[in-house]
N, C-alpha and C. Protein backbone atom coordinates (compact mmCIF):
# COMPACT_ATOMS: atom_id res chain seq x y z
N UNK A 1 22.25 -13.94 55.23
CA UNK A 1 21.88 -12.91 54.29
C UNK A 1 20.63 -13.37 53.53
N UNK A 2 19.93 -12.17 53.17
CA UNK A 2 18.38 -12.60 52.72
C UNK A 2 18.70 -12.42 51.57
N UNK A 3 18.04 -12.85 50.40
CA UNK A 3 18.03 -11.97 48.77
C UNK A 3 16.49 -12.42 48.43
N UNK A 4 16.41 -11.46 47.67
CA UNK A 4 14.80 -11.18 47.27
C UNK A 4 14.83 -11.66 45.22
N UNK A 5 14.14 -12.28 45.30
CA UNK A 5 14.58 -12.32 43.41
C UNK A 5 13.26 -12.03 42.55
N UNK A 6 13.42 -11.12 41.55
CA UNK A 6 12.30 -11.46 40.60
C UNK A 6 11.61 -12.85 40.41
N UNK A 7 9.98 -12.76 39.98
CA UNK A 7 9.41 -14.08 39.65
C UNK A 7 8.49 -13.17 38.80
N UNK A 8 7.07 -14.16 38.10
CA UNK A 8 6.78 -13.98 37.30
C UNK A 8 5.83 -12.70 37.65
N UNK A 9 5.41 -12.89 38.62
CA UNK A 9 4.10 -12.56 39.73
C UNK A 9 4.77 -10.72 40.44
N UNK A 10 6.41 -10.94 39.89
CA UNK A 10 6.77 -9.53 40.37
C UNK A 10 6.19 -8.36 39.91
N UNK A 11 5.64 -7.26 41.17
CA UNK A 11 4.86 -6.06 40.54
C UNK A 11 6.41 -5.26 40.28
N UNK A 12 6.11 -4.65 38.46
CA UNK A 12 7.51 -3.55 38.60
C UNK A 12 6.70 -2.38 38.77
N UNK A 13 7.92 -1.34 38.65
CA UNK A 13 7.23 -0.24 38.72
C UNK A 13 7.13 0.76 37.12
N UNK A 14 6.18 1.67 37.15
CA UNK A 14 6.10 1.88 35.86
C UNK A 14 7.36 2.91 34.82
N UNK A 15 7.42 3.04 33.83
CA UNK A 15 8.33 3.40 33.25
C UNK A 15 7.91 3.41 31.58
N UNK A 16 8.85 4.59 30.74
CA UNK A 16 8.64 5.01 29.84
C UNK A 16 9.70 4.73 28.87
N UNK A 17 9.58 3.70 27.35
CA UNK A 17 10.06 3.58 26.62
C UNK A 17 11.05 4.60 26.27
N UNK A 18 12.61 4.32 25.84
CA UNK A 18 13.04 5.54 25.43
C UNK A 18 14.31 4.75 24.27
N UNK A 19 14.31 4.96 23.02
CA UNK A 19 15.08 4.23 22.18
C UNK A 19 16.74 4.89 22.76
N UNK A 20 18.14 3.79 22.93
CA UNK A 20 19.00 4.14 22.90
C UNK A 20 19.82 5.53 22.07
N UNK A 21 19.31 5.10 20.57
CA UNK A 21 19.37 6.31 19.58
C UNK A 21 19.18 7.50 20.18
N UNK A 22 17.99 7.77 21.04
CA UNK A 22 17.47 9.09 21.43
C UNK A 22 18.39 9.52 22.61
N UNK A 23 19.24 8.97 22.94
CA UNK A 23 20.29 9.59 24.03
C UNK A 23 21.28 10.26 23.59
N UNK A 24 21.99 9.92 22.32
CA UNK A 24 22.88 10.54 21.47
C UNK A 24 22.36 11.56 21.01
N UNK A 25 20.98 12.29 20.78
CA UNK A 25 20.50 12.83 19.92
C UNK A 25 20.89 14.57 20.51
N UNK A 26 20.99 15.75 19.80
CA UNK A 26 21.54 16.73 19.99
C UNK A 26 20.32 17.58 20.50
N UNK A 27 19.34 16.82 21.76
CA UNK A 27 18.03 18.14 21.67
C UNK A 27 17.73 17.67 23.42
N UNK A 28 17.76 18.56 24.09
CA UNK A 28 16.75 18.75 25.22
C UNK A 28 16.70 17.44 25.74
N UNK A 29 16.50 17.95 27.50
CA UNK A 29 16.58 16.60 27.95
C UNK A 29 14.96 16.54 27.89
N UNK A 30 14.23 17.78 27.98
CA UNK A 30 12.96 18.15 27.98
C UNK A 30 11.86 17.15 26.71
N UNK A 31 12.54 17.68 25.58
CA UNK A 31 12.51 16.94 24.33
C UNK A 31 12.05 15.23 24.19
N UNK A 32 13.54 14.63 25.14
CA UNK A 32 13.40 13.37 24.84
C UNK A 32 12.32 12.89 26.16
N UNK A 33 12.57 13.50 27.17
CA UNK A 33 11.24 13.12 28.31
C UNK A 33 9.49 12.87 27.35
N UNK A 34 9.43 14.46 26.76
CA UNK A 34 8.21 13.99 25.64
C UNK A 34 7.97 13.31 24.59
N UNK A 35 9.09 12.80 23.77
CA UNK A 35 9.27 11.86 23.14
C UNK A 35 9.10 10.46 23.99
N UNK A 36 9.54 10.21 24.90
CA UNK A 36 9.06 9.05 25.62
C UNK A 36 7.38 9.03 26.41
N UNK A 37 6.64 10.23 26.57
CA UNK A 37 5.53 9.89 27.07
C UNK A 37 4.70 9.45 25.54
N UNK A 38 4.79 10.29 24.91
CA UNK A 38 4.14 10.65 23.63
C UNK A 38 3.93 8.67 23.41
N UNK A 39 5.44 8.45 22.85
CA UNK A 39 5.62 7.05 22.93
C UNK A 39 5.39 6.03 23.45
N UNK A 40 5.01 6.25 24.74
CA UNK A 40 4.53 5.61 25.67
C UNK A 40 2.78 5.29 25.72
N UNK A 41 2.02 6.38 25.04
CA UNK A 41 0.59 6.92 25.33
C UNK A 41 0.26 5.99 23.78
N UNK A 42 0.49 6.21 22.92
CA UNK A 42 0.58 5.14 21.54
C UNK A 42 0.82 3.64 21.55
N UNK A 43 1.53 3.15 22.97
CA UNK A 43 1.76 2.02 22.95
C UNK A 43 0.56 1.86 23.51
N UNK A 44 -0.30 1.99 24.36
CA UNK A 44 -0.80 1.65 25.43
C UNK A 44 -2.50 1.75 25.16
């Protein structure tokens, strides 16, 4: 059996901040998708 492991040099793939809090929250899945780019575009 082969296994492949993270190292430092691993390319990930990209992805968008999203606070735990904001999963509980009572609004749109739409909502929190733009809350995470928005969030994302400020970090960066």
């Amino acid at each position: 059996m082969e296994f492949e492991f993270m190292t430092a040099d691993t390319v990930l793939p990209p992805c968008m901040p999203l606070p735990t809090a904001m999963l509980r929250l009572p609004i749109s899945s739409t909502a929190k998708v733009m809350y995470a780019r928005l969030l994302d575009a400020t970090l960066a």
